[in-house]
C-alpha atoms as a PDB file:
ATOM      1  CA  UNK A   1      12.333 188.380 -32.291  1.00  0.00           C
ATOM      2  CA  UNK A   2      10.683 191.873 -32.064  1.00  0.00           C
ATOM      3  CA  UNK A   3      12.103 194.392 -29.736  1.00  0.00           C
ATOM      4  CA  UNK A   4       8.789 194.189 -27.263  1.00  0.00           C
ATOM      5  CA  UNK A   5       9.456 190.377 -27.381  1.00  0.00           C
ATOM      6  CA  UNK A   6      12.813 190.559 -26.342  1.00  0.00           C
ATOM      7  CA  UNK A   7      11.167 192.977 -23.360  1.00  0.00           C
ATOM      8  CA  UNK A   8       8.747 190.733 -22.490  1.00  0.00           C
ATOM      9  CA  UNK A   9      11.321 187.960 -22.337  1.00  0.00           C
ATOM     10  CA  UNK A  10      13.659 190.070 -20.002  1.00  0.00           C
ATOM     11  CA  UNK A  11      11.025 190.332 -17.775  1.00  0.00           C
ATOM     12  CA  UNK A  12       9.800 186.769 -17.057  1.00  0.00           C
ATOM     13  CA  UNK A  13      13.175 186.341 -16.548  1.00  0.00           C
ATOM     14  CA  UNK A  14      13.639 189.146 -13.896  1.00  0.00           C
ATOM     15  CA  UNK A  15      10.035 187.431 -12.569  1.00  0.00           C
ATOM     16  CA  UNK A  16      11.495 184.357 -11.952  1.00  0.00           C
ATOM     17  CA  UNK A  17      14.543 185.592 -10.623  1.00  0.00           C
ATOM     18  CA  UNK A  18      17.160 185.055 -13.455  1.00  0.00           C
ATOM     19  CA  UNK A  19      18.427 188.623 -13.320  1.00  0.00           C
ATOM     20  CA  UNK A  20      21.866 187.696 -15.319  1.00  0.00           C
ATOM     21  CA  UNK A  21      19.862 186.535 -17.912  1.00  0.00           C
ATOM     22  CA  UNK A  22      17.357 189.415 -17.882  1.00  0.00           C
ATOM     23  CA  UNK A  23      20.154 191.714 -17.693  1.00  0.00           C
ATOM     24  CA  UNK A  24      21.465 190.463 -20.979  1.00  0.00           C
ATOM     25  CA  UNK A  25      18.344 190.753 -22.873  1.00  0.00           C
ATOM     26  CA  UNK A  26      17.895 194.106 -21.649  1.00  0.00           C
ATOM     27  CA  UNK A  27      21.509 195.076 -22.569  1.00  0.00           C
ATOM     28  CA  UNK A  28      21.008 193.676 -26.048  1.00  0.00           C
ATOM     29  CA  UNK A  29      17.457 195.806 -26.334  1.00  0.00           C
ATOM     30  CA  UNK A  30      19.491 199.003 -25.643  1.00  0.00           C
ATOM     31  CA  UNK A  31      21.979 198.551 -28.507  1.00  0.00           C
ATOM     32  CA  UNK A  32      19.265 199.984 -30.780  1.00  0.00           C
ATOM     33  CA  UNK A  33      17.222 201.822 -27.949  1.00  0.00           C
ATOM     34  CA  UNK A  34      20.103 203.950 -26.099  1.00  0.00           C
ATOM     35  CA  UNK A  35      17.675 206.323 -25.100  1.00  0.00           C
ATOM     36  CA  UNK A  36      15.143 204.459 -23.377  1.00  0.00           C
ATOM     37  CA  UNK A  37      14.909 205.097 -19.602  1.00  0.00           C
ATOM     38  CA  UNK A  38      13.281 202.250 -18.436  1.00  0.00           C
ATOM     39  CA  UNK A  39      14.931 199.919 -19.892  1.00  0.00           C
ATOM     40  CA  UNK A  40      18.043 201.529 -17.569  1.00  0.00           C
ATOM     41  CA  UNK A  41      15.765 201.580 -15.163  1.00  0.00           C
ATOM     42  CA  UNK A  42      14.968 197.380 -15.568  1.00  0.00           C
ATOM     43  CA  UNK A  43      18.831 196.892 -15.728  1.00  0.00           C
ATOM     44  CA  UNK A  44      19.166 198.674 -12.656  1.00  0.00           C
ATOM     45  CA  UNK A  45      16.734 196.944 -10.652  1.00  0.00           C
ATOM     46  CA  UNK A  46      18.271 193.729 -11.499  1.00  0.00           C
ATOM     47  CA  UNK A  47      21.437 194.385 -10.469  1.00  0.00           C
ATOM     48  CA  UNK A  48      20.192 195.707  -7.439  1.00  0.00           C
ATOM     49  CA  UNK A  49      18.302 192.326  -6.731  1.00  0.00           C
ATOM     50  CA  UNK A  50      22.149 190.887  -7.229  1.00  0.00           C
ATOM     51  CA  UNK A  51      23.401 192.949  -4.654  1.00  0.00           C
ATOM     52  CA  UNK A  52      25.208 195.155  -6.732  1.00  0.00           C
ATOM     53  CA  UNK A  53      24.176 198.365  -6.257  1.00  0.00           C
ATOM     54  CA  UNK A  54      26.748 200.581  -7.618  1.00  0.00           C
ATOM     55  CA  UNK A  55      25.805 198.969 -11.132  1.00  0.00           C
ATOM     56  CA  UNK A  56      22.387 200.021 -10.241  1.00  0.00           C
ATOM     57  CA  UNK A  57      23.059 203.392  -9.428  1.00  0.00           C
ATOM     58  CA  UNK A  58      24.827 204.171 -12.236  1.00  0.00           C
ATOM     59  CA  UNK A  59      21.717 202.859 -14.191  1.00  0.00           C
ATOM     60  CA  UNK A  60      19.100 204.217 -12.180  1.00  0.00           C
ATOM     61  CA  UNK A  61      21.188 207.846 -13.011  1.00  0.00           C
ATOM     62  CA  UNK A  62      21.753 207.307 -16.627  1.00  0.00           C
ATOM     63  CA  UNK A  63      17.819 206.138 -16.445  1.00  0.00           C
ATOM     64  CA  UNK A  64      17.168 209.884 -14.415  1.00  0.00           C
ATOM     65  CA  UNK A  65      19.146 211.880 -17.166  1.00  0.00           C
ATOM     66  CA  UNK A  66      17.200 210.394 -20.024  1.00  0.00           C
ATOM     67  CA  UNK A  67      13.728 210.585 -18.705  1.00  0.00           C
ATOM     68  CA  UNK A  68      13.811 213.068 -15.121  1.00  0.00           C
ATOM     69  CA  UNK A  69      10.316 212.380 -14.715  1.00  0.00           C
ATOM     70  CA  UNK A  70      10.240 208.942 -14.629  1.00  0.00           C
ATOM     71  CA  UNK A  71       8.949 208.517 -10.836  1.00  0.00           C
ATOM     72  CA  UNK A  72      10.204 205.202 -10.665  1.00  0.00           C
ATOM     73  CA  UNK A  73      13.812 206.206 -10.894  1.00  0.00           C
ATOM     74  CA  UNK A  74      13.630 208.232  -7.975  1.00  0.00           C
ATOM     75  CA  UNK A  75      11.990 205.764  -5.982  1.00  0.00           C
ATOM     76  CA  UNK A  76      14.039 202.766  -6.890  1.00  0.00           C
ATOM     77  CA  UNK A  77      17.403 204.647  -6.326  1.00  0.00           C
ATOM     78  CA  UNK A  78      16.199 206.040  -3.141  1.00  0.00           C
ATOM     79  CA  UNK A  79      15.495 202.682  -1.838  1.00  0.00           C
ATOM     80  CA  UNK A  80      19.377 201.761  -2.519  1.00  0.00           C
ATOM     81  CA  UNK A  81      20.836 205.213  -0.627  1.00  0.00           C
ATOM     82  CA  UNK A  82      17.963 204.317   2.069  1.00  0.00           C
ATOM     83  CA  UNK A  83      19.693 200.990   3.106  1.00  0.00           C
ATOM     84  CA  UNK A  84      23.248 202.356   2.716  1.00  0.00           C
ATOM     85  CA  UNK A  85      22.217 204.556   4.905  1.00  0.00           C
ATOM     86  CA  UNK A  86      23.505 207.814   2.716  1.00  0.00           C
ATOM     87  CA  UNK A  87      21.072 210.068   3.665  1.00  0.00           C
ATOM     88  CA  UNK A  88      22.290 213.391   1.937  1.00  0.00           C
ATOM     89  CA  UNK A  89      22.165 211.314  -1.789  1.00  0.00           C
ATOM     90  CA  UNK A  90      19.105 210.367  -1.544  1.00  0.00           C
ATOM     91  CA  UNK A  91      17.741 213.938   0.162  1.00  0.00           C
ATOM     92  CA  UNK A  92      19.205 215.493  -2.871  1.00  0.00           C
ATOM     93  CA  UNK A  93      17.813 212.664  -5.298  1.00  0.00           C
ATOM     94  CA  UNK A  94      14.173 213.305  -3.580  1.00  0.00           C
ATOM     95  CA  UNK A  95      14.005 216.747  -4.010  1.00  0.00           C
ATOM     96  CA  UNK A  96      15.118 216.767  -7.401  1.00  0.00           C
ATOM     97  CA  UNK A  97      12.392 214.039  -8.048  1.00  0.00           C
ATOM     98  CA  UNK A  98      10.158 216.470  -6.348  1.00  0.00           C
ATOM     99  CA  UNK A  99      11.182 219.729  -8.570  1.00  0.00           C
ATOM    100  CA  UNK A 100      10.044 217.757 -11.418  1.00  0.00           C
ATOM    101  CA  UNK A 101       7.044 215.839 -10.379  1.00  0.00           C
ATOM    102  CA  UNK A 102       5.556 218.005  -7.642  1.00  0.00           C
ATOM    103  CA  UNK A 103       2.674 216.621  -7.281  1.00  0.00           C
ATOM    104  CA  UNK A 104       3.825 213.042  -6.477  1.00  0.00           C
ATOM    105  CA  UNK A 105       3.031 212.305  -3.049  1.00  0.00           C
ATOM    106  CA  UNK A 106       5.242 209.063  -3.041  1.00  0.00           C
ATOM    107  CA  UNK A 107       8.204 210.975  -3.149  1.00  0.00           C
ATOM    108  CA  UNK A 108       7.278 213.593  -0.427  1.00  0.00           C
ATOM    109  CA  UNK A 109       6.775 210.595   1.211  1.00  0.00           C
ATOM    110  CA  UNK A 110      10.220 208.838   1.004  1.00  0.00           C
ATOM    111  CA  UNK A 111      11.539 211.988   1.204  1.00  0.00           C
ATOM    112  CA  UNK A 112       9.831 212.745   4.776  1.00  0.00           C
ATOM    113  CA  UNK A 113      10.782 209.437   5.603  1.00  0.00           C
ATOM    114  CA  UNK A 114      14.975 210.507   4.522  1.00  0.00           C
ATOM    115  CA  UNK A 115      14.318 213.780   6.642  1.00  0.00           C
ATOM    116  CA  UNK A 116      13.136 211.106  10.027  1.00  0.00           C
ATOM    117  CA  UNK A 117      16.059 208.777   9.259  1.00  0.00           C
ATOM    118  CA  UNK A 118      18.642 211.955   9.416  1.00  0.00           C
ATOM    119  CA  UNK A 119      16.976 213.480  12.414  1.00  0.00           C
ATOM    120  CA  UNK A 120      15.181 216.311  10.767  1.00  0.00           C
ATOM    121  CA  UNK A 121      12.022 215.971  11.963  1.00  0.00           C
ATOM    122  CA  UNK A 122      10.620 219.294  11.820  1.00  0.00           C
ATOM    123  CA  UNK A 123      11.217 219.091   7.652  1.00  0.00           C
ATOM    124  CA  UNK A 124       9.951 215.399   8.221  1.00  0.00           C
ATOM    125  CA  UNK A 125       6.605 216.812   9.803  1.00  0.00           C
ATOM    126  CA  UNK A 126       6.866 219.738   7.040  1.00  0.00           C
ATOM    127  CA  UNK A 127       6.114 216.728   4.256  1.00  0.00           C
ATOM    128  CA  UNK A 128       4.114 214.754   6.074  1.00  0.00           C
ATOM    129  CA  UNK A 129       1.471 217.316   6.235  1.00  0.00           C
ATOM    130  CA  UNK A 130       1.814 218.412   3.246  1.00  0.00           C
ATOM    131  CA  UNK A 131       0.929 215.158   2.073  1.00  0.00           C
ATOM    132  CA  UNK A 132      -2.292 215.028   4.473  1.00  0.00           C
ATOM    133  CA  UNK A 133      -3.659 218.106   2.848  1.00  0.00           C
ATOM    134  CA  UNK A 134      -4.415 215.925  -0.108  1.00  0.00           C
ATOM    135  CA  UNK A 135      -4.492 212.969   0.980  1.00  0.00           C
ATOM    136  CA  UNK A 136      -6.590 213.048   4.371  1.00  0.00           C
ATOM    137  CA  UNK A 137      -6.902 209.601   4.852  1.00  0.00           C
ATOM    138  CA  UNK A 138      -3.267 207.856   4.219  1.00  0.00           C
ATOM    139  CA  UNK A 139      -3.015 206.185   7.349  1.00  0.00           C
ATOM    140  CA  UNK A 140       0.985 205.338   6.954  1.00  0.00           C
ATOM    141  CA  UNK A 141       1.320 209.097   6.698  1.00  0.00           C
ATOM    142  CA  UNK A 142      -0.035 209.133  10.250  1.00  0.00           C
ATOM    143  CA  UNK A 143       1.955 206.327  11.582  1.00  0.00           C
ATOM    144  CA  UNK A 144       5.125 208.312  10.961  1.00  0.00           C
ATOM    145  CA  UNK A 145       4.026 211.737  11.968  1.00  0.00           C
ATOM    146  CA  UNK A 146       3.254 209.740  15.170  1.00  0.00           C
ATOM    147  CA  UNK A 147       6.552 208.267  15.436  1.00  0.00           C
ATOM    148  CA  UNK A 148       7.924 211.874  14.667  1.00  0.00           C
ATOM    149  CA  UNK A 149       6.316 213.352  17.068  1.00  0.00           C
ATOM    150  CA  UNK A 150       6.555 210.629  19.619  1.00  0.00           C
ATOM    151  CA  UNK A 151      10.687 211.276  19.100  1.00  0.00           C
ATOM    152  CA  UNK A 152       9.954 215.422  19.818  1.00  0.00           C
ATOM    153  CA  UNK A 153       8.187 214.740  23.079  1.00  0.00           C
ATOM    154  CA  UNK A 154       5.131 215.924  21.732  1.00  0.00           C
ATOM    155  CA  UNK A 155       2.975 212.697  23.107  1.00  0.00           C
ATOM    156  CA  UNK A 156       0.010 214.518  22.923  1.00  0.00           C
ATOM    157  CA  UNK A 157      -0.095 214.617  19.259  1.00  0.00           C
ATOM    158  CA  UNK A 158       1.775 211.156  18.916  1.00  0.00           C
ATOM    159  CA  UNK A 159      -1.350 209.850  20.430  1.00  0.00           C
ATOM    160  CA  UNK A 160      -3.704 212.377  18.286  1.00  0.00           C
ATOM    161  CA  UNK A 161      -1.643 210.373  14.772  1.00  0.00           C
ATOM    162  CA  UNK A 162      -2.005 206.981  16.074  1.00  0.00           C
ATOM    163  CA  UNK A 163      -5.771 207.260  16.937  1.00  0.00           C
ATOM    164  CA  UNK A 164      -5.603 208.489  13.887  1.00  0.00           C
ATOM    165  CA  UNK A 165      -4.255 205.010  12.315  1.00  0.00           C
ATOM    166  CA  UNK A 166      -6.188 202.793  13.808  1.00  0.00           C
ATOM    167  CA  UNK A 167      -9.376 204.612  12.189  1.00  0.00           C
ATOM    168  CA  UNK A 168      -8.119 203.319   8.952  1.00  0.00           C
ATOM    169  CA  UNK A 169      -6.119 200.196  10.145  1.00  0.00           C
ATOM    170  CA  UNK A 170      -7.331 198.750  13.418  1.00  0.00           C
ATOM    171  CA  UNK A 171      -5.838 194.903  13.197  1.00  0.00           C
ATOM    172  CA  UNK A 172      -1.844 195.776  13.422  1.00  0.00           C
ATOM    173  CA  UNK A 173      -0.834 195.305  17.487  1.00  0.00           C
ATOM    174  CA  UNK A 174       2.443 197.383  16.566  1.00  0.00           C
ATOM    175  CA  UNK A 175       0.066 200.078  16.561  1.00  0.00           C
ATOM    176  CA  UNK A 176      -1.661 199.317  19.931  1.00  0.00           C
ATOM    177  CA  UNK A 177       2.072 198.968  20.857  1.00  0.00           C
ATOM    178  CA  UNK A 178       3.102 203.019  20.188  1.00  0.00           C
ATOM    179  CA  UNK A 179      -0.432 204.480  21.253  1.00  0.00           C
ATOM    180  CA  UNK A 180       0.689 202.576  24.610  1.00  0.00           C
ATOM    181  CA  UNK A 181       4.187 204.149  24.794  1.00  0.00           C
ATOM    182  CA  UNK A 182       2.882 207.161  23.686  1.00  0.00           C
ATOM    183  CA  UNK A 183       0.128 207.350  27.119  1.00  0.00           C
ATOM    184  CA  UNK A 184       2.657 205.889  28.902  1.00  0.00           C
ATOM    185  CA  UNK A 185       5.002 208.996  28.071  1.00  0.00           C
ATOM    186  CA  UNK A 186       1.891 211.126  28.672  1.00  0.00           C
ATOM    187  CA  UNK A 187       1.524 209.628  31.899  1.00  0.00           C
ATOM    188  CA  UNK A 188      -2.158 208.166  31.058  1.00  0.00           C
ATOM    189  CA  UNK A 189      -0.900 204.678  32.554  1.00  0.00           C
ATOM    190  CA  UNK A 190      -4.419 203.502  32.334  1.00  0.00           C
ATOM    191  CA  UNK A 191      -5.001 204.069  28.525  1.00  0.00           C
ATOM    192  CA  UNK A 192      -1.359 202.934  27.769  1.00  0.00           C
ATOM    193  CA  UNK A 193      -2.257 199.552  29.821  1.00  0.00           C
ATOM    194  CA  UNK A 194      -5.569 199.134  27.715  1.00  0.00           C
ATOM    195  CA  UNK A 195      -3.288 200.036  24.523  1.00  0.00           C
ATOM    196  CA  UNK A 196      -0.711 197.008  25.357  1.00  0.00           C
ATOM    197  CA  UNK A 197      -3.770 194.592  26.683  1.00  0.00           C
ATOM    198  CA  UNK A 198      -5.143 195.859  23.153  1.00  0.00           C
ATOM    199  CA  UNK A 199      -1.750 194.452  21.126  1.00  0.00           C
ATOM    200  CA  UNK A 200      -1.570 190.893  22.825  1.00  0.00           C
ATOM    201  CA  UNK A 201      -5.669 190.752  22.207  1.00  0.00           C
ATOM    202  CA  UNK A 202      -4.687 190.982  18.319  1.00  0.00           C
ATOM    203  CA  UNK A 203      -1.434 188.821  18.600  1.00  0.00           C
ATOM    204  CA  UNK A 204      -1.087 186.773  21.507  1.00  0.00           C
ATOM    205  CA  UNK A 205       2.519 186.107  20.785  1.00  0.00           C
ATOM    206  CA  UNK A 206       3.609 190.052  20.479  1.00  0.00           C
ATOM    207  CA  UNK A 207       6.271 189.499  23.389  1.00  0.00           C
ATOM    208  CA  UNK A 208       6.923 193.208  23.841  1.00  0.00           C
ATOM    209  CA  UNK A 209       3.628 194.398  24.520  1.00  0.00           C
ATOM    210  CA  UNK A 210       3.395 191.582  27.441  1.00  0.00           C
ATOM    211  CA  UNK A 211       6.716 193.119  29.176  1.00  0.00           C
ATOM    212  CA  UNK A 212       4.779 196.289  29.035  1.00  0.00           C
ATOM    213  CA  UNK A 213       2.151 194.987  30.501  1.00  0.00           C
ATOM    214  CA  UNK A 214       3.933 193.639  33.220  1.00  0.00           C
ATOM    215  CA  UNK A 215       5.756 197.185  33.957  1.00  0.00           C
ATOM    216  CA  UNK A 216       2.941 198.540  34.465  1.00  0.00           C
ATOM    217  CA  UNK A 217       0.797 196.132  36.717  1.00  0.00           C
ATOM    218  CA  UNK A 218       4.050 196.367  38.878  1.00  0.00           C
ATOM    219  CA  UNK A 219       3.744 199.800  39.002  1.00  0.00           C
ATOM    220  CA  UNK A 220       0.729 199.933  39.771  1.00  0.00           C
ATOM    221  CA  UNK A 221       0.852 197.619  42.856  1.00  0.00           C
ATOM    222  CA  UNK A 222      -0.821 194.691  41.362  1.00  0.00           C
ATOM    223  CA  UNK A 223       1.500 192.071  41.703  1.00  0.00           C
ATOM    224  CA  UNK A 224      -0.695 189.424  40.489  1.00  0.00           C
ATOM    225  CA  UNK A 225      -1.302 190.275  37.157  1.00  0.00           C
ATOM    226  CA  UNK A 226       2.371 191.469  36.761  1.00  0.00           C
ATOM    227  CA  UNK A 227       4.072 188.115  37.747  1.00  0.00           C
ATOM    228  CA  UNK A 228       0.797 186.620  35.021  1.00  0.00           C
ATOM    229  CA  UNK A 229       2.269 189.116  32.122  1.00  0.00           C
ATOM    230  CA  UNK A 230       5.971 188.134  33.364  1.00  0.00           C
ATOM    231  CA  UNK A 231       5.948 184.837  32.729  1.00  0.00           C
ATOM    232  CA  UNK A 232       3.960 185.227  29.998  1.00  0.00           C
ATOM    233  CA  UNK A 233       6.486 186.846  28.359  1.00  0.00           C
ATOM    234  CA  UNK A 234       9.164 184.113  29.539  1.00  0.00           C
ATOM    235  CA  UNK A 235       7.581 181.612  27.405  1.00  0.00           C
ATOM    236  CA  UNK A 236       7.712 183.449  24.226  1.00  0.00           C
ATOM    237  CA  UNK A 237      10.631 183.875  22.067  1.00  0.00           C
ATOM    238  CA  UNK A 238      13.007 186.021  23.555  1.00  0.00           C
ATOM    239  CA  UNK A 239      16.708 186.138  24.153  1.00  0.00           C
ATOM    240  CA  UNK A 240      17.748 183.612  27.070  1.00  0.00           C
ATOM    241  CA  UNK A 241      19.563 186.162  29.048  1.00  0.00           C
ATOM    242  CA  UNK A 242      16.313 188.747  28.976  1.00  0.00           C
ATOM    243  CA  UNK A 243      14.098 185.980  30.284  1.00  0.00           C
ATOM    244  CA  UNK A 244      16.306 184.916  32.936  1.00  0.00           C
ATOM    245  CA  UNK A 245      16.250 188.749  34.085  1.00  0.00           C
ATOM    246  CA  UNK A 246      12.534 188.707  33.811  1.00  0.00           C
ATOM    247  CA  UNK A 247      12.345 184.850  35.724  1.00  0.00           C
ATOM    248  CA  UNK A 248      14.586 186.517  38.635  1.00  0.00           C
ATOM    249  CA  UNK A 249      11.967 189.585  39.074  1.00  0.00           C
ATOM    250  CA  UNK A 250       9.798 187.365  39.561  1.00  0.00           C
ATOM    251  CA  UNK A 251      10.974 185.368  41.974  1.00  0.00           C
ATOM    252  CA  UNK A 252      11.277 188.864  44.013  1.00  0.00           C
ATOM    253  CA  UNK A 253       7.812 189.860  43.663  1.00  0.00           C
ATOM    254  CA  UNK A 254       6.548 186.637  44.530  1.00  0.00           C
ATOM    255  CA  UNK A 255       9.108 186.917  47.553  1.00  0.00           C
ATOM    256  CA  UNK A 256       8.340 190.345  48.479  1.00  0.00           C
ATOM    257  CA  UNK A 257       4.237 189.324  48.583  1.00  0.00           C
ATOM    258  CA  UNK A 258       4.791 185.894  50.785  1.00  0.00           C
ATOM    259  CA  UNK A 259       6.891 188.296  53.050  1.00  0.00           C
ATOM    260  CA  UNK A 260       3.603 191.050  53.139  1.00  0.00           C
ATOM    261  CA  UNK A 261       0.957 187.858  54.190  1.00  0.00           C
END
């Protein structure tokens, strides 16, 4: 069996989930291709579909010192530091990734998304706009310059980044959802109202948006439409002890209303 069958047979293995097996395969390739970086790079993401990640990661590195501009690499190993939550690895990772493939929007990507993880949101808006100079109409990139700047306060140009999204991407309610919170912070309670209205419209069993909704018919003085929203939400799927919270409220604005007649 060639070399590029032996590949090929590694990899319907790793396809149908057999990563011991495709592991071996791959291990045997590399006895006469030491320096081939992806084939690291294939060993490493199998053992990181086994769970064992510090296997991967010394793959995914001996992958990075062969071949430094194998984008892959960086993006696969990032993804492990990501979820162990090691934020100054896979910083460092990024921007090496980024010294040597500079024009790889990808990584400025994961690498803004590092910086909003470890609370550096000023570098995270640094990257994200970067990336919008090029790429004017990546509506992800948007999202999480929304969510950045929805964390600094700045709700006016939260709201300017998720308008923004829903040009692009106008079916998600988790969208609907932020451009609500983000009125709602900008004290545009009418517009945030339309916004959660907007998320149950596209998913009519998006229990968070109906809470909203019910915070802010209540605060408004319409008592009607809040106790509707209320036990709306009751009847989804949330947590027994937040719906008998919700069921109690209730009962007091339906108390405090037979009291006002």
């Amino acid at each position: 069996m060639s070399e590029k069958e032996k590949v090929d047979n590694a990899l319907d293995y790793y396809n149908k989930g057999e990563y011991q097996k495709a592991i071996d395969i791959f291990s045997s390739v590399l006895e006469t291709c030491q320096d081939n970086a992806e084939l690291y790079n294939n060993i490493a993401l199998c053992y990181a579909n086994l769970n064992d990640f510090d296997k991967a990661e010394k793959n995914y590195l001996k992958a990075q010192e062969l071949n430094p501009k194998l984008a892959q690499v960086y993006i696969n190993l990032a993804d492990i530091y990501y979820r162990r939550k090691d934020m100054g690895n896979g910083i460092g990772l990024l921007t090496t990734g980024i010294c040597e493939l500079p024009e790889n929007l990808v990584l400025r990507h994961y690498l803004a998304r590092f910086y909003m993880e470890d609370a550096r949101l000023d570098l995270a808006i640094d990257e994200l706009e970067n990336i919008l100079e090029k790429q004017p109409d990546n509506y992800d990139v948007y999202y999480d310059l929304g969510r950045v700047h929805f964390e600094l306060g700045n709700y006016a140009s939260a709201i300017e980044n998720f308008e923004n999204v829903l040009t692009y991407k106008s079916e998600n309610p988790w969208i609907y959802y932020y451009l609500g919170e983000a009125y709602e912070a900008n004290d545009e309670i009418d517009k945030a109202l339309s916004n959660f209205l907007k998320a149950i419209a596209h998913n009519d069993a998006f229990s968070p948006a109906y809470k909203k909704a019910g915070i802010l018919f209540l605060a408004r003085g319409d008592y009607d439409d809040a106790v509707e929203y209320f036990e709306d939400y009751i009847n989804l799927d949330i947590p027994k002890e937040e719906a008998a919270k919700i069921r109690e409220l209730t009962e007091r604005i339906k108390k405090k209303q037979n009291d006002e007649k």
